[in-house]
Protein backbone atom coordinates (compact mmCIF):
# COMPACT_ATOMS: atom_id res chain seq x y z
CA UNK A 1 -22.41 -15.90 -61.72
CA UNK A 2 -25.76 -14.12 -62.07
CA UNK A 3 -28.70 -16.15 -63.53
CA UNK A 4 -31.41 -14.50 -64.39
CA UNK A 5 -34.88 -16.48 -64.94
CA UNK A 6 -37.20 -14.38 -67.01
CA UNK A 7 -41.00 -15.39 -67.29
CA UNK A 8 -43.17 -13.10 -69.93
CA UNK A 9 -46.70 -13.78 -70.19
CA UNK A 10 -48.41 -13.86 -73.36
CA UNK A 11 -51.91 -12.60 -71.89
CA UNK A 12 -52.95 -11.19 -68.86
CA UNK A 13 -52.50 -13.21 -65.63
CA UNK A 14 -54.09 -13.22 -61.90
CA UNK A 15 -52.12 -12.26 -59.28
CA UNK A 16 -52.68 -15.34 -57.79
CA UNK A 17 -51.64 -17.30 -60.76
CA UNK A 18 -48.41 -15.63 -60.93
CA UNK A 19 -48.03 -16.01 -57.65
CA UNK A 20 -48.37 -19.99 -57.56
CA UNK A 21 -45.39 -19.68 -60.52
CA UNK A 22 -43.22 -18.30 -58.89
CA UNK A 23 -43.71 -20.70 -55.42
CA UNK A 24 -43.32 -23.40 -57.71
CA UNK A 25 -40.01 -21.79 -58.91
CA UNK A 26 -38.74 -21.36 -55.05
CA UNK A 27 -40.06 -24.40 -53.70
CA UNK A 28 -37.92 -27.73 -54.09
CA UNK A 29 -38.18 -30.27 -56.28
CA UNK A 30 -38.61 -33.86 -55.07
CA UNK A 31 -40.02 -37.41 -56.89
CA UNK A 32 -42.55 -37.48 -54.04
CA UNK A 33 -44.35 -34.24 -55.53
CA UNK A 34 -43.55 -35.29 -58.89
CA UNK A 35 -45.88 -37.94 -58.68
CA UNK A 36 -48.89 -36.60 -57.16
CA UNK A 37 -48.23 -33.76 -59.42
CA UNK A 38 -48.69 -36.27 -62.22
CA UNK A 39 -51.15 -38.17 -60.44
CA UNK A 40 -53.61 -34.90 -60.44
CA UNK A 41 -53.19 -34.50 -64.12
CA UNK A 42 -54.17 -37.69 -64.71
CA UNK A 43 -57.04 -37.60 -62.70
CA UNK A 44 -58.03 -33.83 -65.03
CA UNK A 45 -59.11 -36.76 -67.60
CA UNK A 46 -57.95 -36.35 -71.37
CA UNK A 47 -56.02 -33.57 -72.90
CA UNK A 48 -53.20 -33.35 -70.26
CA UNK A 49 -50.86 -35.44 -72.02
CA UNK A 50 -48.36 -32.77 -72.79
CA UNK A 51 -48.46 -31.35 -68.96
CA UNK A 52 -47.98 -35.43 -67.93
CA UNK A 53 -45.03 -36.07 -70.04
CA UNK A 54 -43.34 -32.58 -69.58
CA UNK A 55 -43.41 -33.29 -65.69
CA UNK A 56 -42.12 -36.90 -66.78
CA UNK A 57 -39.00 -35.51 -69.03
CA UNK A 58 -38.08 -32.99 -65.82
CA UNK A 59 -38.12 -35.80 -63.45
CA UNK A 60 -35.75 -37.58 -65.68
CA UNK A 61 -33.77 -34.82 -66.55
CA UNK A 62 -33.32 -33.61 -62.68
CA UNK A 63 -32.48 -37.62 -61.91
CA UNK A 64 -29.96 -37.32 -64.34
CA UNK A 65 -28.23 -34.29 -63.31
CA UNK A 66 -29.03 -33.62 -59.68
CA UNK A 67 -25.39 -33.61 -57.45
CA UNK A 68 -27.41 -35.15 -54.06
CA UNK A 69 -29.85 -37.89 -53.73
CA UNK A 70 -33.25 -36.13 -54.58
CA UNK A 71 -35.33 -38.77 -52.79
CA UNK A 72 -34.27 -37.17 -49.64
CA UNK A 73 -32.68 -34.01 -50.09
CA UNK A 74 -35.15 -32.48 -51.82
CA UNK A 75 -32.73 -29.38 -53.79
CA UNK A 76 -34.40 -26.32 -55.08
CA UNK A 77 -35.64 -26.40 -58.26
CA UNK A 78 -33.91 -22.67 -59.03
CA UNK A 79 -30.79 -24.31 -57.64
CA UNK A 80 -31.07 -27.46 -59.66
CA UNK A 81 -31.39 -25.11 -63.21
CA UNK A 82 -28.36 -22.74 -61.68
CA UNK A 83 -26.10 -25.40 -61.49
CA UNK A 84 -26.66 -27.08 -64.61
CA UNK A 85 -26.61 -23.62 -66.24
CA UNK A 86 -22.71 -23.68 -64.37
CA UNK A 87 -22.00 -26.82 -65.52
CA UNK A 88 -22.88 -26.43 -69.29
CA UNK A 89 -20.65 -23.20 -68.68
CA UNK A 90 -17.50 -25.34 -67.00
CA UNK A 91 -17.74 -27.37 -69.61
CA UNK A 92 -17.87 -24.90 -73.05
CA UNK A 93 -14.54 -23.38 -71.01
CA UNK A 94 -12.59 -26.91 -70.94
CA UNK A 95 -12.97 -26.70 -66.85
CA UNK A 96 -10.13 -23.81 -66.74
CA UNK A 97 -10.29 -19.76 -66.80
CA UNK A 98 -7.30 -17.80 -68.44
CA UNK A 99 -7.14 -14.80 -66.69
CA UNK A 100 -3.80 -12.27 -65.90
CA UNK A 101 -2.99 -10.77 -62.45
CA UNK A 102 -0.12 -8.08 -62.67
CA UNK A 103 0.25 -9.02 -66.05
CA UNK A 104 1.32 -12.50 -65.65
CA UNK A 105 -1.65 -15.13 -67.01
CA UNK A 106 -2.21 -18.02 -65.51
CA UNK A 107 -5.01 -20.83 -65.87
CA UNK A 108 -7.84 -21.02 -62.85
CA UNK A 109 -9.08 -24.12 -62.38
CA UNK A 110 -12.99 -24.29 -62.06
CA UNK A 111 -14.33 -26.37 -59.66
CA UNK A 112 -16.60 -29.48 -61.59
CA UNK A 113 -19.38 -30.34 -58.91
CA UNK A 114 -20.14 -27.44 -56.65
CA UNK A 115 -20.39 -28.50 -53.07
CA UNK A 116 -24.31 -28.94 -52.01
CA UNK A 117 -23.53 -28.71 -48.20
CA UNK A 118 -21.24 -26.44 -48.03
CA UNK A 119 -23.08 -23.40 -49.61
CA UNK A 120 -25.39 -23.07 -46.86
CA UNK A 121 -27.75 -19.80 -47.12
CA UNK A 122 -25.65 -18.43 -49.52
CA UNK A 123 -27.61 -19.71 -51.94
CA UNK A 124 -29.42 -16.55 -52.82
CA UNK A 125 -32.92 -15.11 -54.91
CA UNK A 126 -34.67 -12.58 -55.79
CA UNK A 127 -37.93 -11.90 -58.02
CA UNK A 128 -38.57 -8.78 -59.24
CA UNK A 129 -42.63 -8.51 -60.58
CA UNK A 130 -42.49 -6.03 -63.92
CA UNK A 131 -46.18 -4.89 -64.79
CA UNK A 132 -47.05 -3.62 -68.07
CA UNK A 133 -50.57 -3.46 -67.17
CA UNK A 134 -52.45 -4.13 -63.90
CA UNK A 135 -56.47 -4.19 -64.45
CA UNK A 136 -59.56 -5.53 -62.96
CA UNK A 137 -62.51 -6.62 -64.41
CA UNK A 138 -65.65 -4.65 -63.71
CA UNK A 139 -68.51 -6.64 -61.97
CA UNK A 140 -71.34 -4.64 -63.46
CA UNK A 141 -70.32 -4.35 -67.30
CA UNK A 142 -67.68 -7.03 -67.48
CA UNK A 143 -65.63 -4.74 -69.14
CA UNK A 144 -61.59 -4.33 -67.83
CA UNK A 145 -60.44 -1.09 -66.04
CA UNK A 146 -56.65 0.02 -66.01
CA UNK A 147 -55.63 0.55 -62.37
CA UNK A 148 -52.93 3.52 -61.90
CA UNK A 149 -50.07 2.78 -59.83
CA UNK A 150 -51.43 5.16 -56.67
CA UNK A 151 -54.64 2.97 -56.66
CA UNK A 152 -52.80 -0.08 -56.28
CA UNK A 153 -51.43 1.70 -53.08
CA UNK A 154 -54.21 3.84 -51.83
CA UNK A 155 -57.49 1.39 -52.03
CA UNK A 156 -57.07 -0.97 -49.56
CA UNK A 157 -58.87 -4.05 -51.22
CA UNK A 158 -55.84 -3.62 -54.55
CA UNK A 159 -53.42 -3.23 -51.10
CA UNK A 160 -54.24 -5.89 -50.08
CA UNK A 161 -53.50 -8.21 -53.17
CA UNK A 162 -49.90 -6.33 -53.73
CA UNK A 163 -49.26 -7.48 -50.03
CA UNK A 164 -50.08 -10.88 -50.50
CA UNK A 165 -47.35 -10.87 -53.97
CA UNK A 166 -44.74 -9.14 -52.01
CA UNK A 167 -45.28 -11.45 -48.59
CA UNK A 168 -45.53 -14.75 -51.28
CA UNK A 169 -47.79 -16.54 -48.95
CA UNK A 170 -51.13 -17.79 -49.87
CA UNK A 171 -54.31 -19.94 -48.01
CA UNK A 172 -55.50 -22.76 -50.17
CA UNK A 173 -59.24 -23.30 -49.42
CA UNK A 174 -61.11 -26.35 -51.26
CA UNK A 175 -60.76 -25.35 -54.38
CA UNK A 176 -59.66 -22.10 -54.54
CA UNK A 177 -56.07 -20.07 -53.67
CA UNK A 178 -56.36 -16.46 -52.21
CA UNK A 179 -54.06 -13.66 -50.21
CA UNK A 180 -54.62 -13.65 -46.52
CA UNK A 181 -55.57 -10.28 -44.63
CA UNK A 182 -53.06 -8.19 -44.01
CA UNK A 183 -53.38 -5.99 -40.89
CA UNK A 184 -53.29 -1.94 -41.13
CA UNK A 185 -49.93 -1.72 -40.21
CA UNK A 186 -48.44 -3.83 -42.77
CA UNK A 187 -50.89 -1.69 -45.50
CA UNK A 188 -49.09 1.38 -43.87
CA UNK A 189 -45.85 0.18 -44.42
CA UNK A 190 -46.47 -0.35 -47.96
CA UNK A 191 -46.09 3.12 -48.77
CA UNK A 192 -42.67 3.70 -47.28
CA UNK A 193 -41.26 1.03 -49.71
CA UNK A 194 -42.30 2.85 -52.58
CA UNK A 195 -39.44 4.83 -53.97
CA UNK A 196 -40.74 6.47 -56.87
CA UNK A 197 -40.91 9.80 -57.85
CA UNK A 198 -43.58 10.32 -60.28
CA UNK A 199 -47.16 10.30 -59.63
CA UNK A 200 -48.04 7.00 -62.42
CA UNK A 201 -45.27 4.76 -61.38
CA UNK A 202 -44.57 2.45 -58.47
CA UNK A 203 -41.11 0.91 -57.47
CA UNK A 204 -41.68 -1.35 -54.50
CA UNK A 205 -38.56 -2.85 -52.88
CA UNK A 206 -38.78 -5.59 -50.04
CA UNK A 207 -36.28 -7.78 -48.97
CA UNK A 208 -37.32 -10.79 -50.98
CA UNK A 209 -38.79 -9.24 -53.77
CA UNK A 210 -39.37 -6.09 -55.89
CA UNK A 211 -42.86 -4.76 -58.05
CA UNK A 212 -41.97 -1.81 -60.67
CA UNK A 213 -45.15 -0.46 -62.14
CA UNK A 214 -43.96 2.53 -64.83
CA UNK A 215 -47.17 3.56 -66.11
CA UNK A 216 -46.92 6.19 -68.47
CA UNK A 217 -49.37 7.69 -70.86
CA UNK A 218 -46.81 9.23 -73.10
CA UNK A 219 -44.45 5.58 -73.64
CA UNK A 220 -43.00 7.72 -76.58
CA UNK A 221 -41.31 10.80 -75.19
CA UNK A 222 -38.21 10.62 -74.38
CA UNK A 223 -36.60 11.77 -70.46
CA UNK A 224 -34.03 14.67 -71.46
CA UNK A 225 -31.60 14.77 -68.56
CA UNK A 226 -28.47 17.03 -67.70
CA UNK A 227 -26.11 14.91 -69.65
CA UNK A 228 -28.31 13.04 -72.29
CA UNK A 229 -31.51 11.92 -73.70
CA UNK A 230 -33.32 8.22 -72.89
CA UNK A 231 -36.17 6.45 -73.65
CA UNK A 232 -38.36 6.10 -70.70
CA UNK A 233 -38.15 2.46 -70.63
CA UNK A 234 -34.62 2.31 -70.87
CA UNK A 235 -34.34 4.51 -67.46
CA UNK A 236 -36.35 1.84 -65.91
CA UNK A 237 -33.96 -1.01 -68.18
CA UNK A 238 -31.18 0.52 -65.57
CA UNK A 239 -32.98 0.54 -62.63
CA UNK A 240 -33.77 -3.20 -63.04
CA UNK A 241 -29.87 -3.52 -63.83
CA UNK A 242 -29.14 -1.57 -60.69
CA UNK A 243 -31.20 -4.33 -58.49
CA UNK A 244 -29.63 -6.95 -59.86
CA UNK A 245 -26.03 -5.34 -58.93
CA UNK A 246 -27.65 -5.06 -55.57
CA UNK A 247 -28.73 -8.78 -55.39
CA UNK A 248 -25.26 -9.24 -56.31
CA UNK A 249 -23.52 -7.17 -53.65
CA UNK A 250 -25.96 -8.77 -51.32
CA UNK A 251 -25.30 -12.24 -52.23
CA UNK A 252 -21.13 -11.11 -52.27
CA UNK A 253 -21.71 -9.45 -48.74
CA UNK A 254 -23.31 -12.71 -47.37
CA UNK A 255 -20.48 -15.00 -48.64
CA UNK A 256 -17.54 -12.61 -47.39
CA UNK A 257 -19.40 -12.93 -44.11
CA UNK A 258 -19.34 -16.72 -44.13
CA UNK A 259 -15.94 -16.76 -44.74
CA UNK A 260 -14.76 -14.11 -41.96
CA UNK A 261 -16.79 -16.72 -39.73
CA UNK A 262 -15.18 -19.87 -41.07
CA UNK A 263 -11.94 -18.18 -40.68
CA UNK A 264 -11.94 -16.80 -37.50
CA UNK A 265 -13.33 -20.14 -35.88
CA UNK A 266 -10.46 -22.12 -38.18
CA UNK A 267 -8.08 -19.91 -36.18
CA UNK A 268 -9.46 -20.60 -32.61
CA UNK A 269 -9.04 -24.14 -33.73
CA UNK A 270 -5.50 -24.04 -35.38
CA UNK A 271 -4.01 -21.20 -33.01
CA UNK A 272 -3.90 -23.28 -29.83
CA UNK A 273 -0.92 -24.60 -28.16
CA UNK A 274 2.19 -24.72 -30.06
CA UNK A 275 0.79 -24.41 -33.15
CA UNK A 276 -0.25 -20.55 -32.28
CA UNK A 277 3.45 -20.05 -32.68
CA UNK A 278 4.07 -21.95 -35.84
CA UNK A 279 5.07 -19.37 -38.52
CA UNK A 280 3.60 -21.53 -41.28
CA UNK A 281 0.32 -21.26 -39.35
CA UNK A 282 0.96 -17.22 -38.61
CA UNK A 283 1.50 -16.80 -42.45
CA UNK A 284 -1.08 -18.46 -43.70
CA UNK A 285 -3.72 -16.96 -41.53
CA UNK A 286 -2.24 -13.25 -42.18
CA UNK A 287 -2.93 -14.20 -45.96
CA UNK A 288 -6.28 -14.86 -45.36
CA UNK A 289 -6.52 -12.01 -43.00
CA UNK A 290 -5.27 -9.71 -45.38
CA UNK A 291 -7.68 -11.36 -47.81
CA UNK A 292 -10.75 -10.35 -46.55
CA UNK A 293 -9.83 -7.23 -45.57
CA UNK A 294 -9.24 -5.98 -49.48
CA UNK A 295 -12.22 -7.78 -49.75
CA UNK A 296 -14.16 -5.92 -46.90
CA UNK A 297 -12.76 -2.30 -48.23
CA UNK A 298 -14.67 -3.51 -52.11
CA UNK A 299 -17.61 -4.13 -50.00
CA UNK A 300 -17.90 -0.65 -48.62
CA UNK A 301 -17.22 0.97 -51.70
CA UNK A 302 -19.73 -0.69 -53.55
CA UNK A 303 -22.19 -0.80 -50.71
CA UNK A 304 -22.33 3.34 -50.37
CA UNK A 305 -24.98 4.61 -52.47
CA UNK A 306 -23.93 7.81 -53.01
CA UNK A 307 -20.14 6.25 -54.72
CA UNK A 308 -22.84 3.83 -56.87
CA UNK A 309 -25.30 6.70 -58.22
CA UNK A 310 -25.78 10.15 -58.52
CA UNK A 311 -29.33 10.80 -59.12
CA UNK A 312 -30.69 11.20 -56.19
CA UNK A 313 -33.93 9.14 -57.17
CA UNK A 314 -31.40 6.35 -58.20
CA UNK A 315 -29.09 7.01 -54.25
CA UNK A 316 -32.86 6.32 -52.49
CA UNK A 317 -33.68 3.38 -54.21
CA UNK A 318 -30.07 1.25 -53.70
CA UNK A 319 -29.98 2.94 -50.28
CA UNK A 320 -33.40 1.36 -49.45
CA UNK A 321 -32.24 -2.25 -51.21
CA UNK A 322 -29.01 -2.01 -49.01
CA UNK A 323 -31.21 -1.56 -45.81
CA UNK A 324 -34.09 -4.10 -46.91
CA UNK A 325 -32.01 -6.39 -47.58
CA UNK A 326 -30.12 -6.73 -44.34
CA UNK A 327 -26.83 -5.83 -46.18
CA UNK A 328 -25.09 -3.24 -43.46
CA UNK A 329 -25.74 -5.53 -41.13
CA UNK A 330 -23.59 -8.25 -42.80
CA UNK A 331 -20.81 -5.64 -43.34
CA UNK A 332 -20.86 -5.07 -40.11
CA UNK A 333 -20.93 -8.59 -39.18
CA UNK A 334 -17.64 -9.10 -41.56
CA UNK A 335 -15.72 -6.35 -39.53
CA UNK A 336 -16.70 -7.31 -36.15
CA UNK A 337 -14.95 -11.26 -37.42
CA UNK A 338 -11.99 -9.09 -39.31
CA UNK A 339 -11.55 -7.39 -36.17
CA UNK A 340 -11.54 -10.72 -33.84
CA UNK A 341 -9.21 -12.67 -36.25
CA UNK A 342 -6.62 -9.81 -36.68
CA UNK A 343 -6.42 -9.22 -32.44
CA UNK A 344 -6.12 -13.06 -32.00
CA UNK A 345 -3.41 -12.91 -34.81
CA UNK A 346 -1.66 -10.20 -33.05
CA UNK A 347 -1.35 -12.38 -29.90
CA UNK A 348 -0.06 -14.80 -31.07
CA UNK A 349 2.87 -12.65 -33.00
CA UNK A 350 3.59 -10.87 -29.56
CA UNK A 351 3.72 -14.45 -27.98
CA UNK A 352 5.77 -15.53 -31.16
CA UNK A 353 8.19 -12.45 -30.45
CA UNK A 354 8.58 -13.36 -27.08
CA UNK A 355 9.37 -16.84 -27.51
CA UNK A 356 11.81 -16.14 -30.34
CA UNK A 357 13.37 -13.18 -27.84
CA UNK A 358 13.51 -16.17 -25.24
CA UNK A 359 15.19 -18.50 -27.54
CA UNK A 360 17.76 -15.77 -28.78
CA UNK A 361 18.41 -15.12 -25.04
CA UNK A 362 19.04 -18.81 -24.00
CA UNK A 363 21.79 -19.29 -27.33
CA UNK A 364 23.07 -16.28 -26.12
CA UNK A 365 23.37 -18.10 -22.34
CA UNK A 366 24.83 -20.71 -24.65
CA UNK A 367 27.70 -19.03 -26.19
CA UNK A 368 28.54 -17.21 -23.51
CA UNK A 369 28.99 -20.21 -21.10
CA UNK A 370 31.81 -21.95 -24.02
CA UNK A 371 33.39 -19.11 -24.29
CA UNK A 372 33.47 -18.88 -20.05
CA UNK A 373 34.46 -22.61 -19.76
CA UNK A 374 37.04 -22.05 -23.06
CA UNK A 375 38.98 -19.36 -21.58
CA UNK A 376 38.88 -20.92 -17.85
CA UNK A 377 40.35 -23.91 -20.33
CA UNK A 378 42.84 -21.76 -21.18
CA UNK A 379 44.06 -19.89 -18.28
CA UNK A 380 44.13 -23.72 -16.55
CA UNK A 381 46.61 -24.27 -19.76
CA UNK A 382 48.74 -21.33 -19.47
CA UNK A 383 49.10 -20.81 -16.21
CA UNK A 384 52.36 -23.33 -15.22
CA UNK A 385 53.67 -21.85 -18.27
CA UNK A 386 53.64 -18.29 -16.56
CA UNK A 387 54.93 -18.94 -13.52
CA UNK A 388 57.60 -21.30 -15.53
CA UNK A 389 58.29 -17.54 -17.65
CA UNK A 390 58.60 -15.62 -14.32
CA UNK A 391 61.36 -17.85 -12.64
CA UNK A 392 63.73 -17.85 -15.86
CA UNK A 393 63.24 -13.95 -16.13
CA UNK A 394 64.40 -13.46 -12.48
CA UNK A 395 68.12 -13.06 -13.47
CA UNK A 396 67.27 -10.80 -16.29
CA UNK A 397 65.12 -8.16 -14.16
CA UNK A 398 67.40 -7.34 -11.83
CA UNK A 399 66.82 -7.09 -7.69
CA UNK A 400 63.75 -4.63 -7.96
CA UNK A 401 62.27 -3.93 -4.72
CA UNK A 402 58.90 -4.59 -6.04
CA UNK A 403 59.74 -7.87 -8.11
CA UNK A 404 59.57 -10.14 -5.47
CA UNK A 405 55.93 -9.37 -4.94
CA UNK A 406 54.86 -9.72 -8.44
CA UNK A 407 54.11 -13.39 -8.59
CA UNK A 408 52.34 -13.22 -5.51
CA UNK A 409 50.07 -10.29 -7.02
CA UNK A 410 50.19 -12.43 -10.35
CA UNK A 411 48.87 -15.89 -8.88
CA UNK A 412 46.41 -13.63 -6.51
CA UNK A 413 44.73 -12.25 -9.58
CA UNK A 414 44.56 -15.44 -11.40
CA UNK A 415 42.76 -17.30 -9.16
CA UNK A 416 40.19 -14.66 -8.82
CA UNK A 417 39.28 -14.10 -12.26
CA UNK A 418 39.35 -18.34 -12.18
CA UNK A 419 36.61 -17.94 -9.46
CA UNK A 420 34.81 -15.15 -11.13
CA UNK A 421 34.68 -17.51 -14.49
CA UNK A 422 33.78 -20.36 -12.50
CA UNK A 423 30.85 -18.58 -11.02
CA UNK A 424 29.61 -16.97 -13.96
CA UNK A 425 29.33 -20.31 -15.56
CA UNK A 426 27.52 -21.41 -12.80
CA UNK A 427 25.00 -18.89 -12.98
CA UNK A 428 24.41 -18.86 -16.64
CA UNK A 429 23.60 -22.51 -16.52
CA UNK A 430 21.38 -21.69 -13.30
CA UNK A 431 19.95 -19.12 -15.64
CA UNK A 432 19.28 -21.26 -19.05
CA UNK A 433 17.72 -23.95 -16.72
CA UNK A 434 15.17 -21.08 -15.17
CA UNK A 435 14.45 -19.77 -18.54
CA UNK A 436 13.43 -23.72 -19.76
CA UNK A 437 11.40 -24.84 -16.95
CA UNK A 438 9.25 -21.26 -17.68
CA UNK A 439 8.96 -21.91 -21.03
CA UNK A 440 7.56 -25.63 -20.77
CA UNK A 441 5.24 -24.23 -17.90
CA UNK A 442 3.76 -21.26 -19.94
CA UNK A 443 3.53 -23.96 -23.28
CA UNK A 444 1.82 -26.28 -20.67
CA UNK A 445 -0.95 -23.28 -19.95
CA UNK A 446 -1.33 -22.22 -23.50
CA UNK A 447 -1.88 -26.09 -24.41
CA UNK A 448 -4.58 -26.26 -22.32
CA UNK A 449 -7.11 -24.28 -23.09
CA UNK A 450 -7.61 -21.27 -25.10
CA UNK A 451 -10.22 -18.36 -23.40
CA UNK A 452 -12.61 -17.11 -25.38
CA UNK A 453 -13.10 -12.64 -24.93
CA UNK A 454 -14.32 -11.72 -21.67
CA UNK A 455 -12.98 -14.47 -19.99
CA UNK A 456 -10.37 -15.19 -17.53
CA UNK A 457 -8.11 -17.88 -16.97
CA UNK A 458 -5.73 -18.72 -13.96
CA UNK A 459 -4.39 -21.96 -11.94
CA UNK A 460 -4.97 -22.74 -8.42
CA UNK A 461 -2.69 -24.22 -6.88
CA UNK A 462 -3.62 -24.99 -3.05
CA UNK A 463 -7.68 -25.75 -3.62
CA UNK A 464 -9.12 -21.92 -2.16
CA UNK A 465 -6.16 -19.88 -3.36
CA UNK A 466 -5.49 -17.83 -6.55
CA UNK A 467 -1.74 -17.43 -7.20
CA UNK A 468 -1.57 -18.00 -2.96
CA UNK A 469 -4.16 -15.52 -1.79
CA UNK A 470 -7.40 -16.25 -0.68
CA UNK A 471 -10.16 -16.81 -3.57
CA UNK A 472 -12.91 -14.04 -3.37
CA UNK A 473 -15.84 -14.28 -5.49
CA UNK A 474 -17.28 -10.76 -6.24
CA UNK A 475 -21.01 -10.82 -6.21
CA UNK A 476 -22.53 -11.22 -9.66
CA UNK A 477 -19.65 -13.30 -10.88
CA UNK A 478 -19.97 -17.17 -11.63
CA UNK A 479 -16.98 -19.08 -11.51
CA UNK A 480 -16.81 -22.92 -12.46
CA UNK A 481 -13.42 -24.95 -10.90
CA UNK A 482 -12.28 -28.23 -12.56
CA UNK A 483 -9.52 -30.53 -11.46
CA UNK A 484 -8.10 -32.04 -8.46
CA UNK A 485 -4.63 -32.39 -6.47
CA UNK A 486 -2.54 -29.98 -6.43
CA UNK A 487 -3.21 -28.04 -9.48
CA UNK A 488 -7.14 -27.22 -10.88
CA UNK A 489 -8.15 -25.00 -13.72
CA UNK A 490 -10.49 -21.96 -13.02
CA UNK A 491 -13.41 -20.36 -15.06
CA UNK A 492 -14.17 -16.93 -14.07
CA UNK A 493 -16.65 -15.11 -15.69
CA UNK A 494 -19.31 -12.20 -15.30
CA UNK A 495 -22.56 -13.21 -14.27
């Protein structure tokens, strides 16, 4: 949700004056400053009564409604009104949202009281300064002279003043607020954030804050463009709309990056040990995985000036937002966590297909040792009964010259495969033991500890060997040993 504070003054205003508003919109709100706010009021003398009791009504309203203990936590005012403008909202929609995915609706439950410590810097701001008018007044005559947009960036004393609104900073003497000195640089740099492309108007962007000047001596004609016809302040109506879709996709770019981070370090956390080859654990994290990649794809869609606008005035001012405001890097930030969590989740499939390809391998051990012992079972069973069959056939086969060899052949043969069967059950069970101990001994490593990328892990058995060969330390590499006895963990890393 978007709030947007607007603040229209009925007369002209210093620089410094609006300046001083707007801190006092950023700052946070707290009883302590409450109260010497109150206390200097009072000390004004008469005629402050309305200032003293419309402090006194905010106190009480921001005591009634702030989520944290204001004494000490000292919220944001901005972020005190924002959530009691989400509140009053929560509550006109009965605390639910019926919305329709694939065309099935369903009700989504909105959150009551929004988390104070959990938001972090995602809570987000930006002021944009909209002059109608800016003017000085003449020393000599008194008399007040318009200032065109260019002066306000050419003359370094009006430079100077539209550095000190942009930088929000100001030097309180005794009794008296004024901009510090900028340096040449900084005036310099002034006119490289200036994206506009008439002569009599100025479009400022920073990364904190934005000054449109449109001064135009014909505010009644009309632009006539390719496609249509405007007024001239409704072309810079949607440039103001196209910053605050940029303070949105910047405030959306920021949270997706938070949550690649909160992810990825959930899943060093959850992924150790045996739970790295949990399937509940697998699924869930592919969700999110998949997740935030959808959610990274919207983000360079929307993030691409030229897919936003076509104009190319309107491409150089989002494409100068996007870079002020730090909002490639953030992408990039998102991808390089996208990237980490989806090559930790792929090891830990490949170690999920292994050990699944181990345990199929073990049942199939399994099976095949009943069905060895079964049919040496068997052949135990049937085998009196054979010779039993040969000696009652002897009259019925006649003198052969090669039947009195056949039971000799017959018992020879069955006492090998016997053998055979009793040796291949030996060996399978040799085998499903083998298979065992290695699994317990690789879950034993992958319990331990869980290297971060770029390092390496390996065991030591005697104290100077690695895997029985001497330990060599290359130069430039730091390695850290921990353990004693016959097995120690070691840390090997560049230096």
């Amino acid at each position: 949700i978007t709030i947007i504070l607007k603040i229209q003054y009925p007369r002209l205003q210093r620089l410094i004056d609006v300046s001083r508003d707007v801190m006092g919109l950023q700052g946070n709100f707290d009883m302590e400053s409450a109260r010497q706010k109150i206390a200097e009021l009072e000390a004004l003398g008469a005629g402050q009564e309305g200032r003293i009791l419309s402090v006194r009504q905010f106190m009480d309203w921001v005591a009634a409604h702030a989520l944290v203990d204001i004494e000490q936590e000292n919220p944001p005012v901005l972020w005190q009104m924002a959530v009691e403008v989400v509140q009053q909202f929560i509550d006109a929609c009965g605390g639910r949202l019926r919305c329709t995915e694939n065309g099935y609706p369903f009700d989504l439950e909105l959150t009551p009281q929004p988390d104070y410590y959990s938001m972090g810097g995602m809570r987000d701001q930006y002021t944009l300064f909209y002059f109608d008018e800016v003017s000085i007044i003449d020393a000599a005559d008194h008399r007040r002279k318009v200032l065109l947009p260019r002066q306000l960036l050419t003359e370094d004393v009006h430079a100077q003043s539209i550095c000190g609104l942009l930088e929000g900073v100001l030097l309180h003497g005794k009794n008296t607020y004024y901009y510090p000195t900028h340096s040449p640089n900084y005036l310099r740099e002034l006119g490289g954030w200036d994206k506009s492309s008439w002569a009599d108007e100025m479009c400022i962007l920073s990364d904190r804050c934005a000054i449109i000047y449109p001064y135009n001596r014909r505010p009644s004609h009309d632009l006539v463009f390719s496609s249509r016809q405007t007024a001239y302040n409704d072309y810079w109506n949607s440039v103001l709309r196209g910053i605050e879709f940029g303070v949105e996709t910047r405030l959306l770019t920021q949270l997706t990056k938070q949550i690649a981070a909160k992810y990825l370090a959930d899943a060093l956390l959850d992924l150790r040990g045996q739970n790295g080859l949990d399937r509940h654990y697998l699924r869930k994290y592919d969700l999110r995985a998949s997740n935030l990649a959808r959610l990274t794809a919207h983000l360079r869609n929307i993030t691409t000036p030229s897919l936003i606008a076509q104009a190319s005035y309107a491409v150089s001012k989002f494409e100068l937002f996007m870079q002020q405001t730090n909002v490639p890097l953030f992408l990039a930030h998102t991808e390089s966590n996208l990237a980490d969590l989806n090559a930790l989740l792929e090891r830990n499939h490949n170690l999920y297909i292994q050990a699944e390809s181990q345990r199929l391998n073990e049942l199939a051990l399994i099976v095949s040792a009943i069905f060895a012992s079964l049919t040496m079972f068997l052949g135990f069973l049937t085998l009196p009964s054979f010779f039993a069959d040969w000696d009652d056939a002897r009259g019925l086969a006649g003198n052969r010259w090669y039947y009195n060899w056949l039971p000799s052949a017959g018992e020879a043969v069955v006492t090998l495969l016997l053998i055979l069967g009793m040796a291949a059950f030996v060996y399978m069970l040799f085998r499903w033991l083998t298979l065992r101990s290695r699994r317990l001994s690789r879950s034993c490593r992958r319990t331990l500890s869980l290297p971060p990328p770029g390092l390496e892990f390996g065991f030591l058995r005697p104290p100077k060997k690695i895997w029985g060969q001497k330990r060599v330390e290359p130069r430039g590499h730091w390695q850290i040993v921990v353990g004693k006895g016959r097995f120690q963990a070691s840390l090997l890393g560049p230096g």
